[in-house]
N, C-alpha and C. Protein backbone atom coordinates (compact mmCIF):
# COMPACT_ATOMS: atom_id res chain seq x y z
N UNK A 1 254.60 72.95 228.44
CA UNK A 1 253.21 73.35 228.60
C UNK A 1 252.73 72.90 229.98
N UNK A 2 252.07 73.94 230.55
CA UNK A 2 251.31 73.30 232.11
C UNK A 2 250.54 72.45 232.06
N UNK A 3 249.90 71.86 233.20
CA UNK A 3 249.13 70.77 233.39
C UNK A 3 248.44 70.97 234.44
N UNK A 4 247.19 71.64 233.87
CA UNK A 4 246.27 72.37 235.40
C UNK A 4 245.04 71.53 235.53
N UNK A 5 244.53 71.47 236.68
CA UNK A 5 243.49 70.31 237.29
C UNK A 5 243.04 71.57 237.86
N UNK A 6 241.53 71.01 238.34
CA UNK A 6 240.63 71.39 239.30
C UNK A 6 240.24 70.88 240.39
N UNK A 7 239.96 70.81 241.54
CA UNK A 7 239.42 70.08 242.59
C UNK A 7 238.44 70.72 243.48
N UNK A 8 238.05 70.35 244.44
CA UNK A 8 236.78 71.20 245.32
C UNK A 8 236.98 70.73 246.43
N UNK A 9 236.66 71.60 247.59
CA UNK A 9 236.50 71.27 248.77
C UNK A 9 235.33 71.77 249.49
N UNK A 10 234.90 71.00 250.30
CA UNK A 10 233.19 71.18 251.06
C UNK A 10 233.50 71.90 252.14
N UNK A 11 232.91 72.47 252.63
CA UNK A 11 233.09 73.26 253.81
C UNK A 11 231.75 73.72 254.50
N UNK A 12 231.08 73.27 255.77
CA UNK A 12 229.74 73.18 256.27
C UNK A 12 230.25 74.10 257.48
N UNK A 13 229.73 75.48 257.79
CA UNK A 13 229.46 75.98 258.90
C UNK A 13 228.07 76.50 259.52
N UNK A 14 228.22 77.02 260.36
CA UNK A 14 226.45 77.81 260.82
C UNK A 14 226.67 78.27 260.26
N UNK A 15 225.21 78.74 260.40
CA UNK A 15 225.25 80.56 259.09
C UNK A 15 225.25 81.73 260.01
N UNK A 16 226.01 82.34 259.21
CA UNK A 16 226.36 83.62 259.64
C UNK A 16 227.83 83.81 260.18
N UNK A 17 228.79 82.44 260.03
CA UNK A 17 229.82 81.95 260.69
C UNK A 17 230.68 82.52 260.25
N UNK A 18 231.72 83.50 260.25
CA UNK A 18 232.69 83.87 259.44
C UNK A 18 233.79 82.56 259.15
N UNK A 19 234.39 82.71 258.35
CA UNK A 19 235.63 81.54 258.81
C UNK A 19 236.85 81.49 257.29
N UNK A 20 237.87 80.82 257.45
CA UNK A 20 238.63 81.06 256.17
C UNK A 20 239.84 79.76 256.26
N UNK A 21 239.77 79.62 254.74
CA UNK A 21 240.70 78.25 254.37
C UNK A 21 242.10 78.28 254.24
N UNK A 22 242.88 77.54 254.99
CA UNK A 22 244.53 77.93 254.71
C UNK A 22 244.79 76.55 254.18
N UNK A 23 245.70 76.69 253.49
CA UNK A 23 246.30 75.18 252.70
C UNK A 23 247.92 74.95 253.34
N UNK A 24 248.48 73.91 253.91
CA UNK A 24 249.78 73.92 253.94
C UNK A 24 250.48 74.03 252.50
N UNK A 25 251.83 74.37 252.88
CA UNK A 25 252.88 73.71 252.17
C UNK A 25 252.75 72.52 251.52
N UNK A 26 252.49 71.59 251.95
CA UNK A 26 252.86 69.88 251.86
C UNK A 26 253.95 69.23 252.34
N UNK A 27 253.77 68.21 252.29
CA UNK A 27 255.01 67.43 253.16
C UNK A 27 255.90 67.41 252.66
N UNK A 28 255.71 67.43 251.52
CA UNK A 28 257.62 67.80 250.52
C UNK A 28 258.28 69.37 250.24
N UNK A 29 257.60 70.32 250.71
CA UNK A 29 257.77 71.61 250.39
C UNK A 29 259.04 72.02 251.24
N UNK A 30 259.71 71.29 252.35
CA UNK A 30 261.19 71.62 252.75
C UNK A 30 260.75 72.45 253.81
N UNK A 31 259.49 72.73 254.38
CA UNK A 31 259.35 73.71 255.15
C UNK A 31 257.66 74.34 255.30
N UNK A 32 257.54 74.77 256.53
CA UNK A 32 255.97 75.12 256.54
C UNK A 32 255.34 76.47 256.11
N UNK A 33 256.11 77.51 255.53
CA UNK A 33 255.80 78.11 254.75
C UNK A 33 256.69 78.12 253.03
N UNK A 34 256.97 77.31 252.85
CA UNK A 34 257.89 77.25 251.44
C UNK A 34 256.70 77.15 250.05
N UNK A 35 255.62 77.82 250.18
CA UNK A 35 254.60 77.96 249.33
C UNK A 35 255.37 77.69 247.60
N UNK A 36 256.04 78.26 247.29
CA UNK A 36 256.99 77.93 246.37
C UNK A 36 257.62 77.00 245.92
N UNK A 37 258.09 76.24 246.80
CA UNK A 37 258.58 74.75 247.09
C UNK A 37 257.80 73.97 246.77
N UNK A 38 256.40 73.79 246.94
CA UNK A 38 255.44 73.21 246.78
C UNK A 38 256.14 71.47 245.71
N UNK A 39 256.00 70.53 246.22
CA UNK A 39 256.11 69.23 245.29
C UNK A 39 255.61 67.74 245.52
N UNK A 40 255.43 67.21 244.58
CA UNK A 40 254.95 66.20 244.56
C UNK A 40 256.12 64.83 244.03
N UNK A 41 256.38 63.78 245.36
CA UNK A 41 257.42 62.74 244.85
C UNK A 41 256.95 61.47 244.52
N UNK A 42 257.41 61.11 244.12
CA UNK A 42 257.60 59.42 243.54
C UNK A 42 259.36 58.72 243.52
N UNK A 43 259.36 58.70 245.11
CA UNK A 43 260.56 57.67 245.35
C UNK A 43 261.76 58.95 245.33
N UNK A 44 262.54 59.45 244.90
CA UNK A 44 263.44 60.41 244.59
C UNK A 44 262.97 61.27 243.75
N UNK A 45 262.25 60.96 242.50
CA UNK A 45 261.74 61.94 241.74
C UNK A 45 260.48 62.74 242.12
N UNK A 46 260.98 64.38 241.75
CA UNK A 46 259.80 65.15 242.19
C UNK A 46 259.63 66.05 240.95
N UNK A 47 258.44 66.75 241.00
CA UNK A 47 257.30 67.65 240.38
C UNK A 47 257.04 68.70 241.01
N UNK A 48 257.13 69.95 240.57
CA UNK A 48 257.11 70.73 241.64
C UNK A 48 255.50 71.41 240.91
N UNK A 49 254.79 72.03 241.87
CA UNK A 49 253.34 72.40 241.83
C UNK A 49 252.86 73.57 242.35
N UNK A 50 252.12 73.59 242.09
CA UNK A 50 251.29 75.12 243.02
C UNK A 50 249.46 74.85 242.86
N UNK A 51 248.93 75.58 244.19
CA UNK A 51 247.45 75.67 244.19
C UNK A 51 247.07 76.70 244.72
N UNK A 52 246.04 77.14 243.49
CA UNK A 52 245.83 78.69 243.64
C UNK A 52 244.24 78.84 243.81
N UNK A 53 244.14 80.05 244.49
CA UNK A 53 243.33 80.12 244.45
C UNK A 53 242.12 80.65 243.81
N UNK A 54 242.41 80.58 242.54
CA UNK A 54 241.62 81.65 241.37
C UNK A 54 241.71 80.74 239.89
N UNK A 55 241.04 80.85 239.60
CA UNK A 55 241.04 80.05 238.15
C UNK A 55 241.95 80.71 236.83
N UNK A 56 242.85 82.01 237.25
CA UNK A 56 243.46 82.44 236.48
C UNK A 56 244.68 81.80 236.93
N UNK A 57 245.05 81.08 238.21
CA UNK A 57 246.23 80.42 238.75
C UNK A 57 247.27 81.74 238.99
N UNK A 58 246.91 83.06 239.59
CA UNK A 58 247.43 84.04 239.85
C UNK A 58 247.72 84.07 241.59
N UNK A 59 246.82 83.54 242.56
CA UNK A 59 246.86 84.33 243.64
C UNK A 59 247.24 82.66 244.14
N UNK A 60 248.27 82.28 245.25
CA UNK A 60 248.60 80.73 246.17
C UNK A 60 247.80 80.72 246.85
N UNK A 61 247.35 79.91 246.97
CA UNK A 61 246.68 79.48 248.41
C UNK A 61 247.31 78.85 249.35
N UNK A 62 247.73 79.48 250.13
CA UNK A 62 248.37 78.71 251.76
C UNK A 62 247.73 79.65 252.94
N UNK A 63 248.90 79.97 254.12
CA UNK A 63 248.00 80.43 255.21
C UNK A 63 248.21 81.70 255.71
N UNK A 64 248.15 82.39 254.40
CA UNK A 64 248.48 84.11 254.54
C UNK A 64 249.62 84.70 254.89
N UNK A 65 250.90 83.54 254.94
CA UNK A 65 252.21 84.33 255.08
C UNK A 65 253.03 83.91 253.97
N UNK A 66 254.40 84.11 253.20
CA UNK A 66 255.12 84.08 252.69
C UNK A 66 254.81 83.78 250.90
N UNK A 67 253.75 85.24 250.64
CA UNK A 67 253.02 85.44 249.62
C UNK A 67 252.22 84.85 249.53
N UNK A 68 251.39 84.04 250.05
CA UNK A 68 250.26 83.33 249.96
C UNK A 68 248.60 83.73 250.36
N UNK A 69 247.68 83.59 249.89
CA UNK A 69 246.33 84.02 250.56
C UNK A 69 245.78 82.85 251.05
N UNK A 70 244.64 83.12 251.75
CA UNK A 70 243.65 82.45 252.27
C UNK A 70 242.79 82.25 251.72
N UNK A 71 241.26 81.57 251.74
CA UNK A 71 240.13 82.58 251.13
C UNK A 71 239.13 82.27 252.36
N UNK A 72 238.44 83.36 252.67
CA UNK A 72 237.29 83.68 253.69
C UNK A 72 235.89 83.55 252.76
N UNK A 73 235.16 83.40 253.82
CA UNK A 73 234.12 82.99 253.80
C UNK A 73 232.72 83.34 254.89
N UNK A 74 231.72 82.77 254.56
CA UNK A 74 231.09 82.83 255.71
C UNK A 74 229.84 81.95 255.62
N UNK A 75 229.63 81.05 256.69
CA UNK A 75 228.72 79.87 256.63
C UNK A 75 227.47 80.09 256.72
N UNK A 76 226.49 79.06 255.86
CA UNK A 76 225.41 79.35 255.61
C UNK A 76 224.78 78.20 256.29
N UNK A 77 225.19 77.70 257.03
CA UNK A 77 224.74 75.96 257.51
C UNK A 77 224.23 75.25 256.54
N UNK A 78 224.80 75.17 255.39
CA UNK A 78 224.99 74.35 254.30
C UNK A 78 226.26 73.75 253.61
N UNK A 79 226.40 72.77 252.73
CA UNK A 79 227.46 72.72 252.11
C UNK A 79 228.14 73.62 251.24
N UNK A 80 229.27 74.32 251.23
CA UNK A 80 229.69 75.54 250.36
C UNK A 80 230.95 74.84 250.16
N UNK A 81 231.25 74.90 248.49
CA UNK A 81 231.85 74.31 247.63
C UNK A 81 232.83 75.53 247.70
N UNK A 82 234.04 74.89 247.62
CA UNK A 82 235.67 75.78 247.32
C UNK A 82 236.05 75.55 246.04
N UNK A 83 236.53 76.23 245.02
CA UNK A 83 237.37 75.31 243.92
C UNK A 83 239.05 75.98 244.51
N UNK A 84 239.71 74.36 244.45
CA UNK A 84 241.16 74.40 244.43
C UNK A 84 242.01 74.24 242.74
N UNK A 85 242.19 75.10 242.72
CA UNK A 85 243.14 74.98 241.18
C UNK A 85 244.80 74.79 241.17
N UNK A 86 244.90 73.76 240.84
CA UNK A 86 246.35 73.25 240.92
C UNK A 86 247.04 73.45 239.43
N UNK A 87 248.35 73.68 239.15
CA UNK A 87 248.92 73.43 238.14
C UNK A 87 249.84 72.87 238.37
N UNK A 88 250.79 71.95 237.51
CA UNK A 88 251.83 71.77 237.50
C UNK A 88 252.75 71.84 236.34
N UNK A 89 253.65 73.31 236.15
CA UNK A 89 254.65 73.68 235.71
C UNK A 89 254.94 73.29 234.23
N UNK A 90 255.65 72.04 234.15
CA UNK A 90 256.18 71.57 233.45
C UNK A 90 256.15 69.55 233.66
N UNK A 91 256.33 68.70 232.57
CA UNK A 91 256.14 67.39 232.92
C UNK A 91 257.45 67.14 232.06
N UNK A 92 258.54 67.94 231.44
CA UNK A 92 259.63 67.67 231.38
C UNK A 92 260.66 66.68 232.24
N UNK A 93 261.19 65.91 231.86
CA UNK A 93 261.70 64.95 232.92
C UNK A 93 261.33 64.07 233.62
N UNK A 94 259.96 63.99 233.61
CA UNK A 94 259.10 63.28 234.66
C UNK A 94 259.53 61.56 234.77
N UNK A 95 259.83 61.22 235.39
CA UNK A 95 259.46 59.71 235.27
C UNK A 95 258.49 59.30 235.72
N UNK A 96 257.93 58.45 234.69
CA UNK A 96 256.20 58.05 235.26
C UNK A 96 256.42 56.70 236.70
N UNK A 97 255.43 56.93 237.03
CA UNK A 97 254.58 56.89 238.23
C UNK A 97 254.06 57.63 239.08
N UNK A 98 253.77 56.78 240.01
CA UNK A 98 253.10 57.49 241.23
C UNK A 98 253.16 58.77 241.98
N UNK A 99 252.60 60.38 241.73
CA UNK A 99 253.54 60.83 242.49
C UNK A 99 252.32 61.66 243.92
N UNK A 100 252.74 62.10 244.96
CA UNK A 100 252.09 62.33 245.87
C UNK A 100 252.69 63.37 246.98
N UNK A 101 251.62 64.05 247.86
CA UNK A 101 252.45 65.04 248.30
C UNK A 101 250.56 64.90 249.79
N UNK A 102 251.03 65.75 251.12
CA UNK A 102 249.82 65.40 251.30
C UNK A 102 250.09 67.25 252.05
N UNK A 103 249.09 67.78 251.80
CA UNK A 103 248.60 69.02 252.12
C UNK A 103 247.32 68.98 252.92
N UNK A 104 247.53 69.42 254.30
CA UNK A 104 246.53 69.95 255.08
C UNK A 104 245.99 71.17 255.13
N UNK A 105 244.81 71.10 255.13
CA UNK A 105 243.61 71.86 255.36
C UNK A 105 243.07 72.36 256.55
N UNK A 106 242.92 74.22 257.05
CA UNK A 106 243.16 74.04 258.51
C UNK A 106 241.63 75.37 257.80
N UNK A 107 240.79 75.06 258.72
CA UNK A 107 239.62 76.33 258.55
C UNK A 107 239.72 76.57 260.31
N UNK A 108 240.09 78.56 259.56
CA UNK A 108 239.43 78.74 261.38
C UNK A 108 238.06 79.46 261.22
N UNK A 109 237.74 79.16 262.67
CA UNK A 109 236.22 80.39 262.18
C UNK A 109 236.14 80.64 263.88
C-alpha cells in the first residue's frame, strides 16, 4: 500500500509576474533528469518516491523534460501557496530510520 504526504511551497512574486516551478531529481536520483529514479537513503538503504503535481499523484513534477511537468503561475505580490504531493510506492523492506533525499527548487519568471 502507498504512503502519500502533502507539503506546500510559498512562492511571492509581483503581480502580474508570469513565472513557473521546476523540482529537481534529487540528489539520489543517479542523474538530473532521472524523474523516475527519484529516492530517498538512509546509509545504503533506499526508498524510491515520486512528487506530483496533482492530488490524483498522476502528473511529476520536475523541470519539463523526461516526462515531467512544471506548474506556472503568475504573481500577485502576495504569498501563493503550491501543494507538493509526494508518494512513496511501497514500505516493503524498509529498514527503519532516517531517510533523506534533498531536491531543489528553481522558479523562473
Amino acid at each position: 500500500m502507498p504512503l502519500d504526504s502533502t507539503s506546500t511551497l510559498t512562492v511571492t512574486c509581483s503581480n502580474t509576474t508570469p513565472y513557473t516551478v521546476a523540482l529537481s531529481a534529487g540528489s539520489n536520483a543517479g542523474g538530473a533528469t532521472n524523474f523516475t529514479s527519484r529516492a530517498i537513503k538512509n546509509g545504503s538503504s533506499t526508498l524510491g518516491y515520486q512528487l506530483y503535481t496533482d492530488s490524483s499523484r498522476t502528473t511529476v513534477w520536475g523541470n519539463g523534460t523526461s516526462s515531467s511537468s512544471t506548474v506556472p503561475g503568475t504573481g500577485s505580490g502576495s504569498n501563493q501557496t503550491l501543494s507538493i504531493y509526494g508518494r512513496l510506492p511501497s514500505l516493503t523492506g524498509a529498514v527503519p530510520g532516517n531517510y533523506t533525499d534533498t531536491v531543489t527548487v528553481t522558479i523562473t519568471y
